[in-house]
PDB file of N, CA and C in Angstrom:
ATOM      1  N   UNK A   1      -1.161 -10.268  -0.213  1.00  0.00           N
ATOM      2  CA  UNK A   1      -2.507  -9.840  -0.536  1.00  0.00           C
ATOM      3  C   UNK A   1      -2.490  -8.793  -1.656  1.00  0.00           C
ATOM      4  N   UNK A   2      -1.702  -8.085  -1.665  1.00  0.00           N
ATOM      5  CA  UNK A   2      -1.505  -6.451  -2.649  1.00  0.00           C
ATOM      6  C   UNK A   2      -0.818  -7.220  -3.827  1.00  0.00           C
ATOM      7  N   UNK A   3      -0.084  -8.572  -4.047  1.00  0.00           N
ATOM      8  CA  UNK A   3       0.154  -8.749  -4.942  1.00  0.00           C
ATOM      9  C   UNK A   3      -0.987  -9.937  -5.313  1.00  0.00           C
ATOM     10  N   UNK A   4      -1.790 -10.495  -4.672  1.00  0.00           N
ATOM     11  CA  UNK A   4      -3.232 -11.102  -5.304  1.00  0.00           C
ATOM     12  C   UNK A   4      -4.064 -10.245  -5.962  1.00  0.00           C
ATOM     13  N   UNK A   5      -4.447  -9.249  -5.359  1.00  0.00           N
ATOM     14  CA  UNK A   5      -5.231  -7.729  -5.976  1.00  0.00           C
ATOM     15  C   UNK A   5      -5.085  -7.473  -7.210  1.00  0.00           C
ATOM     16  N   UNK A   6      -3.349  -7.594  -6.658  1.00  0.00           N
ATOM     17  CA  UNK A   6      -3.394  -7.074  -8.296  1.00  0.00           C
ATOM     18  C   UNK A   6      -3.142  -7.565  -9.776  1.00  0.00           C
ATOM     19  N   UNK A   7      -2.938  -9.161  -9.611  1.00  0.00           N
ATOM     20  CA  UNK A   7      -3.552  -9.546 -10.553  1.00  0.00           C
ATOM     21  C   UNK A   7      -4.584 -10.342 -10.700  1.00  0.00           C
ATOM     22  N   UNK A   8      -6.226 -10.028  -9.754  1.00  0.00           N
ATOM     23  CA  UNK A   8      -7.015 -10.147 -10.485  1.00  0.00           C
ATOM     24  C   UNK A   8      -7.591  -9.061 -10.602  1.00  0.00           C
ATOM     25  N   UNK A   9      -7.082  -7.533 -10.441  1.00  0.00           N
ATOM     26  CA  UNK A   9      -7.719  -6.684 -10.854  1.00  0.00           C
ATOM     27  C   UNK A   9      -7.251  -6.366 -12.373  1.00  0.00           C
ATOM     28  N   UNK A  10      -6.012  -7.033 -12.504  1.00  0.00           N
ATOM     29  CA  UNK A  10      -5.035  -6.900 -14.197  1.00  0.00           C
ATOM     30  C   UNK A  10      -6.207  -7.813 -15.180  1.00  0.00           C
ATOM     31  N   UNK A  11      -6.623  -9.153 -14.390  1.00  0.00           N
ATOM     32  CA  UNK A  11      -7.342 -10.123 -15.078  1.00  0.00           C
ATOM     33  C   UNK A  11      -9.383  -9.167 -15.584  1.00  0.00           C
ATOM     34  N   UNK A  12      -9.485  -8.782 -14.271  1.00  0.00           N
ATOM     35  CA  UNK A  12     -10.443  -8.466 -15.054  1.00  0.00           C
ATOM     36  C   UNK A  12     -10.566  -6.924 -15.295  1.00  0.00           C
ATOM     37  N   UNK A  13      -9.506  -6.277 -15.904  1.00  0.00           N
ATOM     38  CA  UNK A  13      -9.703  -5.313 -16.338  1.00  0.00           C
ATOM     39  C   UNK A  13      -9.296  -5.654 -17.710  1.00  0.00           C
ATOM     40  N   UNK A  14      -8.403  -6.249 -17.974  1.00  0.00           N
ATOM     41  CA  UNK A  14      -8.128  -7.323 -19.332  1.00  0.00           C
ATOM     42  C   UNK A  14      -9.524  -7.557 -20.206  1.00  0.00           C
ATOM     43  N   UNK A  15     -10.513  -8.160 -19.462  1.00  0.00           N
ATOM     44  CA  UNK A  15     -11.598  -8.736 -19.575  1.00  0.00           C
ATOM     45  C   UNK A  15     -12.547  -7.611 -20.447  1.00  0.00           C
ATOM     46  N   UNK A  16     -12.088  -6.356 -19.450  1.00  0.00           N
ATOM     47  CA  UNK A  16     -12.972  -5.690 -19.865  1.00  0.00           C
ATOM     48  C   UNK A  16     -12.854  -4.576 -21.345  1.00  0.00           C
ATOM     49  N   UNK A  17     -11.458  -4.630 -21.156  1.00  0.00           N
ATOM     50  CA  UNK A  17     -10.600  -3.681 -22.278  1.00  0.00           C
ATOM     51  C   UNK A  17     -10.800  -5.066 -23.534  1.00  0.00           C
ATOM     52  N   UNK A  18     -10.790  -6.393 -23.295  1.00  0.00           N
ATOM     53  CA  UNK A  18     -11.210  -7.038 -24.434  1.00  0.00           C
ATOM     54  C   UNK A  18     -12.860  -6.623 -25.734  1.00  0.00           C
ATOM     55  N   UNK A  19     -13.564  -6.813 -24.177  1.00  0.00           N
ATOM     56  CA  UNK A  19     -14.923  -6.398 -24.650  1.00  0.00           C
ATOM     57  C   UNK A  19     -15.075  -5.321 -25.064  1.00  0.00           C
ATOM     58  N   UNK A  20     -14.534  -4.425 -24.802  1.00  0.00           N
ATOM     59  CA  UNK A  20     -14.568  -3.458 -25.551  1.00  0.00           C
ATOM     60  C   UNK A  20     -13.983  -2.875 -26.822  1.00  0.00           C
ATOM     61  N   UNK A  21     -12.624  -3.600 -26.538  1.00  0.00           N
ATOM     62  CA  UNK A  21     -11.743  -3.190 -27.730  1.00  0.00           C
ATOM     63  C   UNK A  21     -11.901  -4.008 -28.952  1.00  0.00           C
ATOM     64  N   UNK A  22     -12.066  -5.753 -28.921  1.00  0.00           N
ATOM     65  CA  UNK A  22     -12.240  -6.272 -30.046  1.00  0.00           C
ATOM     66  C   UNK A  22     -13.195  -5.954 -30.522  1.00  0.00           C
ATOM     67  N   UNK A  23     -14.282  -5.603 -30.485  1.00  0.00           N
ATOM     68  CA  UNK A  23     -15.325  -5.049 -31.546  1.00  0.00           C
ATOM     69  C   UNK A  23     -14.979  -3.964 -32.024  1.00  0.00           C
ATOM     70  N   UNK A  24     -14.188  -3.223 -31.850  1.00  0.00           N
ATOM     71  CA  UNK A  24     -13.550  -1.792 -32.814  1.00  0.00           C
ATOM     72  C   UNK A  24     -12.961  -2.564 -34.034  1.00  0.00           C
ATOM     73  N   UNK A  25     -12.212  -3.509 -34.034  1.00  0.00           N
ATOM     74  CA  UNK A  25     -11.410  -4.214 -34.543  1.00  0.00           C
ATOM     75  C   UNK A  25     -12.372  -5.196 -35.680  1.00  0.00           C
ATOM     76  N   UNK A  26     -13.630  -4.951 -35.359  1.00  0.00           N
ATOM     77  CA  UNK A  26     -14.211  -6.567 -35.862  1.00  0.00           C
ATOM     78  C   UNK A  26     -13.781  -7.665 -35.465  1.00  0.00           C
ATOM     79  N   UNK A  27     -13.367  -7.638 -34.178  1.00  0.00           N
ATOM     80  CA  UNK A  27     -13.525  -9.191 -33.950  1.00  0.00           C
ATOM     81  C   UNK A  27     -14.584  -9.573 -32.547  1.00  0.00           C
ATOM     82  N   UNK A  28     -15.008 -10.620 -33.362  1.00  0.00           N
ATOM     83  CA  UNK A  28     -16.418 -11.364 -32.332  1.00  0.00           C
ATOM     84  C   UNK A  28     -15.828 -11.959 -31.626  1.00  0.00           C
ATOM     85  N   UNK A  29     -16.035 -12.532 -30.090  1.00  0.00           N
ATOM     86  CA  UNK A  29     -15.806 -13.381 -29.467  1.00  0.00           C
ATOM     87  C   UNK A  29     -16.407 -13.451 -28.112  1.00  0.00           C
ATOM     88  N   UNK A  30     -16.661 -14.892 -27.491  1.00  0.00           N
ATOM     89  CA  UNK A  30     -17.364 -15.110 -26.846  1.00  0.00           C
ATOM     90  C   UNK A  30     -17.165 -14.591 -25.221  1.00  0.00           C
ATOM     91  N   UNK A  31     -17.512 -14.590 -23.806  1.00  0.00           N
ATOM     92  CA  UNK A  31     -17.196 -13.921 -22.962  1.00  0.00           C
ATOM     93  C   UNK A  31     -15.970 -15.434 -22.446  1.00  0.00           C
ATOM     94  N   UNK A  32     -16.357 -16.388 -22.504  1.00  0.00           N
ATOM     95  CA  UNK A  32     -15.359 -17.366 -22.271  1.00  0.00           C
ATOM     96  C   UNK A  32     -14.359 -17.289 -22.910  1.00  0.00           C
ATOM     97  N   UNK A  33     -14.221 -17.062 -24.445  1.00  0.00           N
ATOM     98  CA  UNK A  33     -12.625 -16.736 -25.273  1.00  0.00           C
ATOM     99  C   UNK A  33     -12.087 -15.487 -24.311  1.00  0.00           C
ATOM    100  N   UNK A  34     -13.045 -14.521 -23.918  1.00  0.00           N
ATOM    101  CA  UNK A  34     -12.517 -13.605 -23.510  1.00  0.00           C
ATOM    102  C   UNK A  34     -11.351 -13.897 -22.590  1.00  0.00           C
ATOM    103  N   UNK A  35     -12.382 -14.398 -21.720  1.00  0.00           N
ATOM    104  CA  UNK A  35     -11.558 -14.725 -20.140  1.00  0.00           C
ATOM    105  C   UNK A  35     -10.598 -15.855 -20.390  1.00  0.00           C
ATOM    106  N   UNK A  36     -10.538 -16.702 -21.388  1.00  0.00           N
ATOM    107  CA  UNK A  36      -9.604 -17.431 -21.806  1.00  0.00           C
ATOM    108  C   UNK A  36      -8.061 -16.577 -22.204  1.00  0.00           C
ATOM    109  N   UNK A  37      -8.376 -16.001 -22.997  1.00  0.00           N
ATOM    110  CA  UNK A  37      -7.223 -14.887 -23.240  1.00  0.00           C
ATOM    111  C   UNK A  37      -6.496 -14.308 -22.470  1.00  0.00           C
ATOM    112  N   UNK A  38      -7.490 -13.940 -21.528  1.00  0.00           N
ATOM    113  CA  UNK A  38      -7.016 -12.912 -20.331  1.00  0.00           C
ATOM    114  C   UNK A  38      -6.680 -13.629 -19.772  1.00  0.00           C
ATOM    115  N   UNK A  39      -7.019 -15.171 -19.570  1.00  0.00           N
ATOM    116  CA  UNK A  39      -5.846 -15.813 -18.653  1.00  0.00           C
ATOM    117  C   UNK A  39      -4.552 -16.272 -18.914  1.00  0.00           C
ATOM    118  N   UNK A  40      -4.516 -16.236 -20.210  1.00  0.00           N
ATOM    119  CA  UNK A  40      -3.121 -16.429 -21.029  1.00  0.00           C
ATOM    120  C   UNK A  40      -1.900 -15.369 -20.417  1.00  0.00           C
ATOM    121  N   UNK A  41      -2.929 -14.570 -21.081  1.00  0.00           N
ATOM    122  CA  UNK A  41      -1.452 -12.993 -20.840  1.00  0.00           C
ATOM    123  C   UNK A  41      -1.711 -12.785 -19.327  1.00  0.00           C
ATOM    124  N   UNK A  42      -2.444 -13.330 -18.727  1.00  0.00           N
ATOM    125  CA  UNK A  42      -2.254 -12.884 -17.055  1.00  0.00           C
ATOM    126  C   UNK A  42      -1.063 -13.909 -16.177  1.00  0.00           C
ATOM    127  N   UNK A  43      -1.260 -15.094 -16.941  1.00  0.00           N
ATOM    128  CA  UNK A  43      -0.092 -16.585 -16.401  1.00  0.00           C
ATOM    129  C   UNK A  43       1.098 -15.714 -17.224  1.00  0.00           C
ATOM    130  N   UNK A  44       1.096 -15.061 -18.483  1.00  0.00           N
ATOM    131  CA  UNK A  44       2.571 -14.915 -19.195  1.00  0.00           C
ATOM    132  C   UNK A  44       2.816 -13.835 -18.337  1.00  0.00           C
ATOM    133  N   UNK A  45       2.104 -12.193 -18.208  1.00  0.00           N
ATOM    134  CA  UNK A  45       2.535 -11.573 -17.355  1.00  0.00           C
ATOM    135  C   UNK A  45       3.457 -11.991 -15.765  1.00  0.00           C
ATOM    136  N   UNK A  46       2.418 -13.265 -15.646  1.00  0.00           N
ATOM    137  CA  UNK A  46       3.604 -13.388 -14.014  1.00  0.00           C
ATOM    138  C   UNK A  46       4.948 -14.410 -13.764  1.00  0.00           C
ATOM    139  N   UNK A  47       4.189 -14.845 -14.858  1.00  0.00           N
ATOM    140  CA  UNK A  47       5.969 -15.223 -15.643  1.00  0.00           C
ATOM    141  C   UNK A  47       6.798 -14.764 -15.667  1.00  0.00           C
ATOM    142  N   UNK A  48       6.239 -13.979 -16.806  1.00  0.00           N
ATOM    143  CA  UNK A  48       7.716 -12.283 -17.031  1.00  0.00           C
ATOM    144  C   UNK A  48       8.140 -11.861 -15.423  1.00  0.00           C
ATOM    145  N   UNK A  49       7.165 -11.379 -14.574  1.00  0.00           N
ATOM    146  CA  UNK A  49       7.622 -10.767 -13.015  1.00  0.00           C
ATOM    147  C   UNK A  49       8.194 -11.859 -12.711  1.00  0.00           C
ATOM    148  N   UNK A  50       7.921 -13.225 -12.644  1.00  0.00           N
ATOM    149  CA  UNK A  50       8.629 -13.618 -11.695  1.00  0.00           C
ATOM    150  C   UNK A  50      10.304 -14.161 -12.318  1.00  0.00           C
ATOM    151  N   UNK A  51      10.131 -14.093 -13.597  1.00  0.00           N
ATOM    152  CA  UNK A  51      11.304 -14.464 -14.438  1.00  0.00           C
ATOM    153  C   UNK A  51      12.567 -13.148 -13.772  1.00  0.00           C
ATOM    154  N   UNK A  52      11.695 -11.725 -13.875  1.00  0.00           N
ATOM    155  CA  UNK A  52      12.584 -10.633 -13.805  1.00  0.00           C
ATOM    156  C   UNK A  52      13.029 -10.305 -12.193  1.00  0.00           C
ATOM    157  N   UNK A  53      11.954 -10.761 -11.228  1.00  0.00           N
ATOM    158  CA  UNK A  53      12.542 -10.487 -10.158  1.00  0.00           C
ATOM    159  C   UNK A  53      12.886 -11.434  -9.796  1.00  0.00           C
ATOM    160  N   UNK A  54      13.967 -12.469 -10.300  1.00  0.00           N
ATOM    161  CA  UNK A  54      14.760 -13.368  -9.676  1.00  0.00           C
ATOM    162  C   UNK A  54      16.167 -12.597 -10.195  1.00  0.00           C
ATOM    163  N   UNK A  55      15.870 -12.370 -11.907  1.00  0.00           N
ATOM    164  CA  UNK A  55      17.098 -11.886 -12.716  1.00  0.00           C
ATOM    165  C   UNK A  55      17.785 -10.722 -11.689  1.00  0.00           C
ATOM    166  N   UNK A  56      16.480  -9.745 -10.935  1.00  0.00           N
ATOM    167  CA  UNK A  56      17.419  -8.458 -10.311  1.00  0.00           C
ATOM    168  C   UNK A  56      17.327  -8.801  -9.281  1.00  0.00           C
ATOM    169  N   UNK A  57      17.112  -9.956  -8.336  1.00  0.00           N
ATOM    170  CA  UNK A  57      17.383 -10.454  -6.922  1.00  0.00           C
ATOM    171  C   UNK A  57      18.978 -10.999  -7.640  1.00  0.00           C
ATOM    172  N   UNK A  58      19.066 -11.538  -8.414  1.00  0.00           N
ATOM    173  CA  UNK A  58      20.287 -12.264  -8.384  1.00  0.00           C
ATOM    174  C   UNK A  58      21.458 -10.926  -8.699  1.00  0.00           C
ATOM    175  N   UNK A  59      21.490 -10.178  -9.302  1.00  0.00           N
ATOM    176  CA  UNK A  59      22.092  -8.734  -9.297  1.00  0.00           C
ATOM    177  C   UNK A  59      22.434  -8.370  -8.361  1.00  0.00           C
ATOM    178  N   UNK A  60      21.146  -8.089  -6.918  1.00  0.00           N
ATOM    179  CA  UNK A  60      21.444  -7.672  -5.995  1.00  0.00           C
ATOM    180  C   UNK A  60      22.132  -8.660  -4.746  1.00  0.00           C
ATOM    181  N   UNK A  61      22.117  -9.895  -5.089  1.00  0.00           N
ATOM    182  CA  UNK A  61      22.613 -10.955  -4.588  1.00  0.00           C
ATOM    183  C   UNK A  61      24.445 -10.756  -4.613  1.00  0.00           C
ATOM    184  N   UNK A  62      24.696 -10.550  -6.184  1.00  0.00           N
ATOM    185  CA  UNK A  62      25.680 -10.615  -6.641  1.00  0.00           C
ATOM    186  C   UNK A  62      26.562  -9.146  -6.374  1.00  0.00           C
ATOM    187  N   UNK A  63      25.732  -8.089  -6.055  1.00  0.00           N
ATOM    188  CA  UNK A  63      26.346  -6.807  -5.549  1.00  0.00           C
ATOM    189  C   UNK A  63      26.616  -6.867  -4.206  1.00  0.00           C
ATOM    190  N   UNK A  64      25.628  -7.329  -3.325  1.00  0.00           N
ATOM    191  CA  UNK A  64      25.999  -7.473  -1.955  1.00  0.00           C
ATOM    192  C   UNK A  64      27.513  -8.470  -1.380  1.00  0.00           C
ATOM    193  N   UNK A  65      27.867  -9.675  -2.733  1.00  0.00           N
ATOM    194  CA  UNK A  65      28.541 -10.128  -2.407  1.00  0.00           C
ATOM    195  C   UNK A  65      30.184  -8.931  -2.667  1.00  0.00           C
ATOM    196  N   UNK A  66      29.825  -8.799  -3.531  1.00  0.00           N
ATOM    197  CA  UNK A  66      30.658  -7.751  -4.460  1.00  0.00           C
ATOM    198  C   UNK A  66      31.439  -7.203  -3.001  1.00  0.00           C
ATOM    199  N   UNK A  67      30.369  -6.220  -2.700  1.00  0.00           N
ATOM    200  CA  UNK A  67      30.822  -5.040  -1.631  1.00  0.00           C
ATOM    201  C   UNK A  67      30.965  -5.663  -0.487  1.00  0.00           C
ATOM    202  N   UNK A  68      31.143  -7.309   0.238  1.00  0.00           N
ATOM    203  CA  UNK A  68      31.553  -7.992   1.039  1.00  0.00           C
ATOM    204  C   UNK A  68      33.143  -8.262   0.787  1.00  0.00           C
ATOM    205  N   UNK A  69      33.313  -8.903  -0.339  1.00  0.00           N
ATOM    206  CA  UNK A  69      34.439  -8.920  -0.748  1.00  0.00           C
ATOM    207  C   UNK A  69      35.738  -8.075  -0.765  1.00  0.00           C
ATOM    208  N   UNK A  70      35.049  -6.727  -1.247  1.00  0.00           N
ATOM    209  CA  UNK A  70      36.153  -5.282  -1.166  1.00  0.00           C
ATOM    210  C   UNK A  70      36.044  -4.910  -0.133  1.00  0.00           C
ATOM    211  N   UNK A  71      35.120  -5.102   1.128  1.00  0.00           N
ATOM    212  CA  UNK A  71      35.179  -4.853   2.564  1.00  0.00           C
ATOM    213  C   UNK A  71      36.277  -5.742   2.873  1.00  0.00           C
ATOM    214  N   UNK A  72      36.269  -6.984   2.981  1.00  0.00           N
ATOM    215  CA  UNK A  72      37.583  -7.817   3.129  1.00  0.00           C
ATOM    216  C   UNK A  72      38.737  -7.722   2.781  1.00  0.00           C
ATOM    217  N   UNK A  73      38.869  -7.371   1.525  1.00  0.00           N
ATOM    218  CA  UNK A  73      40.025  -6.641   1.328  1.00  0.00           C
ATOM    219  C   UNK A  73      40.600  -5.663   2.042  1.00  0.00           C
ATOM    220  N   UNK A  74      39.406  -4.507   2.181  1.00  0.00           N
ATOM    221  CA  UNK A  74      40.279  -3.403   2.766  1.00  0.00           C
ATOM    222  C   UNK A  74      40.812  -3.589   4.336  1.00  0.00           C
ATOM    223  N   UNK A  75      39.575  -4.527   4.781  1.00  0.00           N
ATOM    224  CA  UNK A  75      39.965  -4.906   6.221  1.00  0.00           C
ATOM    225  C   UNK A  75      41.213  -5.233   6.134  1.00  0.00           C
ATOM    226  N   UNK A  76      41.591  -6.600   5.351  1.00  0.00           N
ATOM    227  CA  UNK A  76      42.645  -7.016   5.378  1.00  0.00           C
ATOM    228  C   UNK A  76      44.367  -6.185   5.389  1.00  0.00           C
ATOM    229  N   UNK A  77      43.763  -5.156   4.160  1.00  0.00           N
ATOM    230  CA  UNK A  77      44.866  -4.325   4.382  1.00  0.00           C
ATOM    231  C   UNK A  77      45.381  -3.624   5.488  1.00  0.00           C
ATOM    232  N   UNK A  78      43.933  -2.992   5.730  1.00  0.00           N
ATOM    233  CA  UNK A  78      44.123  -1.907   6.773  1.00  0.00           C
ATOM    234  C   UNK A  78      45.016  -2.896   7.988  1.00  0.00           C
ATOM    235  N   UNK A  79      44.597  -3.912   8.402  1.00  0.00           N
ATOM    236  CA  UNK A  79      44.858  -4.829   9.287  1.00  0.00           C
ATOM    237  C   UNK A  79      46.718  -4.893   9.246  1.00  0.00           C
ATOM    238  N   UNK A  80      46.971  -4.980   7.921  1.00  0.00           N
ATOM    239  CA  UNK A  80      48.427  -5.106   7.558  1.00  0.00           C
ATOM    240  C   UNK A  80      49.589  -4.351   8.232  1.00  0.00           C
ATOM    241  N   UNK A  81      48.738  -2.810   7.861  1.00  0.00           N
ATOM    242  CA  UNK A  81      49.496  -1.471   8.205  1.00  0.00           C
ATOM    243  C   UNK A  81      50.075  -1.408   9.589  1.00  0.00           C
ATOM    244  N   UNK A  82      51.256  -1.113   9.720  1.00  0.00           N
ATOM    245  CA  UNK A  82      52.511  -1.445  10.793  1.00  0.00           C
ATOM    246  C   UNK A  82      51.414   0.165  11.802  1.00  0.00           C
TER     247      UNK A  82
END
Protein backbone atom coordinates (compact mmCIF):
# COMPACT_ATOMS: atom_id res chain seq x y z
CA UNK A 1 0.00 0.00 0.00
CA UNK A 2 2.93 2.68 1.10
CA UNK A 3 4.54 1.72 -2.03
CA UNK A 4 1.10 2.42 -4.22
CA UNK A 5 0.90 5.93 -2.36
CA UNK A 6 3.68 6.63 -3.33
CA UNK A 7 3.71 6.56 -6.68
CA UNK A 8 0.61 8.10 -7.31
CA UNK A 9 1.37 10.76 -5.09
CA UNK A 10 5.02 11.07 -7.34
CA UNK A 11 2.40 10.95 -10.45
CA UNK A 12 0.39 13.66 -9.43
CA UNK A 13 2.65 15.86 -7.96
CA UNK A 14 4.61 15.52 -11.36
CA UNK A 15 1.36 16.76 -12.79
CA UNK A 16 1.40 19.50 -10.86
CA UNK A 17 5.12 20.77 -10.88
CA UNK A 18 4.44 20.37 -14.84
CA UNK A 19 1.68 22.94 -14.77
CA UNK A 20 3.38 25.01 -13.22
CA UNK A 21 6.78 24.86 -14.32
CA UNK A 22 6.35 24.65 -18.18
CA UNK A 23 4.89 27.97 -18.52
CA UNK A 24 8.03 29.65 -16.89
CA UNK A 25 9.75 28.02 -19.68
CA UNK A 26 7.22 28.94 -22.49
CA UNK A 27 6.04 25.89 -23.05
CA UNK A 28 2.18 25.28 -23.73
CA UNK A 29 0.72 22.08 -23.20
CA UNK A 30 -2.33 20.40 -22.78
CA UNK A 31 -3.52 18.76 -19.26
CA UNK A 32 -3.48 15.29 -21.17
CA UNK A 33 0.34 15.88 -22.57
CA UNK A 34 0.70 16.66 -19.08
CA UNK A 35 -0.39 13.51 -17.54
CA UNK A 36 1.05 11.77 -20.51
CA UNK A 37 4.53 12.79 -19.47
CA UNK A 38 4.07 12.16 -16.04
CA UNK A 39 3.30 8.81 -16.93
CA UNK A 40 6.41 8.30 -18.81
CA UNK A 41 8.87 9.30 -16.06
CA UNK A 42 6.56 7.62 -13.46
CA UNK A 43 6.79 3.84 -15.56
CA UNK A 44 10.81 4.96 -16.07
CA UNK A 45 11.10 5.90 -12.38
CA UNK A 46 9.87 2.29 -11.35
CA UNK A 47 11.93 0.83 -13.64
CA UNK A 48 15.00 2.40 -12.32
CA UNK A 49 13.64 1.03 -8.49
CA UNK A 50 12.91 -1.99 -9.60
CA UNK A 51 16.06 -2.40 -11.90
CA UNK A 52 18.14 -1.20 -8.59
CA UNK A 53 16.53 -3.20 -6.00
CA UNK A 54 17.17 -6.43 -7.62
CA UNK A 55 20.96 -5.09 -8.45
CA UNK A 56 21.32 -4.63 -4.30
CA UNK A 57 19.10 -7.76 -3.44
CA UNK A 58 21.54 -9.61 -5.56
CA UNK A 59 24.64 -7.99 -3.49
CA UNK A 60 22.99 -8.91 -0.51
CA UNK A 61 22.21 -12.33 -1.86
CA UNK A 62 25.78 -12.64 -2.80
CA UNK A 63 27.14 -11.39 0.76
CA UNK A 64 25.02 -13.67 2.70
CA UNK A 65 26.42 -16.40 0.63
CA UNK A 66 29.90 -14.98 1.11
CA UNK A 67 29.69 -15.10 5.02
CA UNK A 68 28.10 -18.81 4.74
CA UNK A 69 30.97 -19.94 3.05
CA UNK A 70 33.81 -18.49 5.53
CA UNK A 71 31.49 -19.85 8.32
CA UNK A 72 32.21 -23.28 6.71
CA UNK A 73 35.44 -22.90 6.50
CA UNK A 74 36.11 -21.95 9.86
CA UNK A 75 33.79 -24.67 11.10
CA UNK A 76 35.67 -26.93 9.17
CA UNK A 77 38.87 -26.00 10.60
CA UNK A 78 38.01 -25.53 13.94
CA UNK A 79 36.50 -29.13 13.58
CA UNK A 80 40.13 -30.29 12.44
CA UNK A 81 41.96 -29.10 15.60
CA UNK A 82 43.31 -32.26 17.59
Amino acid sequence: MEALANVIAGYIVAIIVQRLAYPLFGIETTMATDSLIAAIFTAASLARFYVLRRFFQHLADADKQHDLQCSERLRQRLVRRP
